[in-house]
Protein backbone atom coordinates (compact mmCIF):
# COMPACT_ATOMS: atom_id res chain seq x y z
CA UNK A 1 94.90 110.21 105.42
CA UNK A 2 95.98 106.83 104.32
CA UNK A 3 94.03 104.74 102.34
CA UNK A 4 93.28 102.02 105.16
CA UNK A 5 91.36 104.25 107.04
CA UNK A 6 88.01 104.47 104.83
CA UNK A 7 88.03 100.89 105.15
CA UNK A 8 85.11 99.24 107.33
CA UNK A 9 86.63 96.39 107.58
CA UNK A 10 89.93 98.10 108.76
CA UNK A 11 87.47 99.77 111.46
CA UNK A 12 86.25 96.45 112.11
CA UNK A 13 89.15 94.96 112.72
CA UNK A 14 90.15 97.81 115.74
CA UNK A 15 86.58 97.00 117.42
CA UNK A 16 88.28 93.62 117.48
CA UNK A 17 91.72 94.78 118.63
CA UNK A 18 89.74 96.59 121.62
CA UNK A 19 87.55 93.67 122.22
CA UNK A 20 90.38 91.46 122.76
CA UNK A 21 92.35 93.52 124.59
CA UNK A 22 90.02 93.92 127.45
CA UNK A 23 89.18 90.20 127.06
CA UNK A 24 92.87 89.32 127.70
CA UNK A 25 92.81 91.63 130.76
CA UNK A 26 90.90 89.10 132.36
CA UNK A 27 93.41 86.34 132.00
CA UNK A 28 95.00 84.68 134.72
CA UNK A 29 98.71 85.59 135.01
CA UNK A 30 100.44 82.53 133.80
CA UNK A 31 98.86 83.09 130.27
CA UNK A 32 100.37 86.62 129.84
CA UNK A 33 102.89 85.38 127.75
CA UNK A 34 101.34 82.49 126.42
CA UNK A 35 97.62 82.24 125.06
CA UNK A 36 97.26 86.32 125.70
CA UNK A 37 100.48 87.20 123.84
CA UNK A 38 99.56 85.05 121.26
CA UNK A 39 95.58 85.87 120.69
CA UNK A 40 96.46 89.84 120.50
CA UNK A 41 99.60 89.47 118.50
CA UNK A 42 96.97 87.44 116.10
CA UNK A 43 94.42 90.55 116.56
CA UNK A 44 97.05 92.53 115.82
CA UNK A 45 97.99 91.11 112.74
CA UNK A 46 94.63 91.31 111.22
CA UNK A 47 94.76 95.41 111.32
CA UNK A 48 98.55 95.50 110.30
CA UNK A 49 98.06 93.26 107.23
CA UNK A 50 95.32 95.25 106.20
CA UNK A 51 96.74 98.29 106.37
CA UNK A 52 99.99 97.28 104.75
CA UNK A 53 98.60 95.43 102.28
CA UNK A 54 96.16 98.55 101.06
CA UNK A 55 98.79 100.79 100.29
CA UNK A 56 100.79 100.91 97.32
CA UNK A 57 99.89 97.71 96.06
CA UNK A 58 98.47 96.17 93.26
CA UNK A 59 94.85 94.33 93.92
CA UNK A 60 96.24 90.71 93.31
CA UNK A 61 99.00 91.95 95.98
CA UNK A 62 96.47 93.36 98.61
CA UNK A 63 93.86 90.05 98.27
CA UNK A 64 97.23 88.33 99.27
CA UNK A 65 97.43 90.78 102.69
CA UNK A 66 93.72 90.33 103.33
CA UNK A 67 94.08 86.52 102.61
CA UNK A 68 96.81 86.65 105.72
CA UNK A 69 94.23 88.66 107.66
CA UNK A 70 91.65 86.01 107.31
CA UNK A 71 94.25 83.54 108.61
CA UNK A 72 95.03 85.49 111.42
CA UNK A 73 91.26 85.76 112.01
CA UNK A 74 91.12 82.00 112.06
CA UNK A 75 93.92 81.98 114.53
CA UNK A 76 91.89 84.32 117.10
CA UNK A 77 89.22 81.76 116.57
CA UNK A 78 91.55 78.82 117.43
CA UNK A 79 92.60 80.97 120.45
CA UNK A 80 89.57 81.39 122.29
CA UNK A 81 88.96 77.69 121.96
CA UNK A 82 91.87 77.50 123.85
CA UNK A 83 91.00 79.91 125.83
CA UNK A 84 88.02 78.06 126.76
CA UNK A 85 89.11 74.74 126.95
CA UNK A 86 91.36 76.11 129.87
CA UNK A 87 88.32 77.79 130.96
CA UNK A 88 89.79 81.44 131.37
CA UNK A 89 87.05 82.65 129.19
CA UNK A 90 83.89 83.30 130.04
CA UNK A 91 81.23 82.57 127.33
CA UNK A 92 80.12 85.66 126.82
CA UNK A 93 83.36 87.24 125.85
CA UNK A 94 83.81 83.79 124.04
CA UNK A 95 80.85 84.28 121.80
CA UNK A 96 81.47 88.24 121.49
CA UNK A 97 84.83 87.54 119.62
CA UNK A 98 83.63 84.53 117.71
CA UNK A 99 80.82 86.29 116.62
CA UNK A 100 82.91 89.54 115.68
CA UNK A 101 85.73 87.06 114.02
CA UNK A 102 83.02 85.58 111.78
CA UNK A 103 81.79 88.85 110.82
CA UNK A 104 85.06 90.24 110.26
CA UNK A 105 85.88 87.10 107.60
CA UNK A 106 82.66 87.73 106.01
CA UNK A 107 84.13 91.20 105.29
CA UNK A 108 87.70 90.61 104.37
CA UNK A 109 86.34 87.42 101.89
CA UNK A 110 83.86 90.31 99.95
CA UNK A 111 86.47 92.77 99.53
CA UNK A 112 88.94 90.13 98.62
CA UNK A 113 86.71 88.86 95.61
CA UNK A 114 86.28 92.17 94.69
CA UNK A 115 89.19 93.25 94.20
């Protein structure tokens, strides 16, 4: 087992991954490789740079990977802005991933200080 997987906020940040995933689903056609590639390559990047960043690395190292997954938390946030601007999201799914993006920084900003 790696170390990344006892992580909640790892966890957390796959709930996300699966949230926006069927959230992009929804989008109209034209954004597949626009605003949807973008939003879950951001999503994406939150897990990766978690993971990577928790193994084999020394603490100032891994705040430095969690510190990218906060900014690629930010970005998801920026996204469904977007997303909503353009109105191809509906509220609800618009406040779901807000809310789980603001939880998810709450998260990565403890461990980060604790480490």
């Amino acid at each position: 087992m790696f170390k990344f997987e006892n992580l909640e906020v790892w966890k957390k940040s796959m709930q996300l991954v699966e949230l926006v995933d069927g959230v992009t689903k929804k989008f109209p056609k034209e954004e597949l490789y626009i605003l949807s590639s973008q939003i879950k390559r951001a999503t994406d990047s939150i897990v990766l740079n978690i993971g990577e960043g928790s193994q084999g690395q020394s603490n100032p190292e891994f705040a430095r990977f969690l510190s990218f997954s906060i900014r690629s938390c930010i970005e998801v946030v920026c996204c469904i802005y977007i997303a909503q601007t353009r109105k191809i999201i509906s509220d609800e799914d618009f406040k779901n991933i807000y809310n789980e993006c603001e939880t998810l920084i709450k998260m990565l900003q403890s461990l980060k200080s604790k480490l």
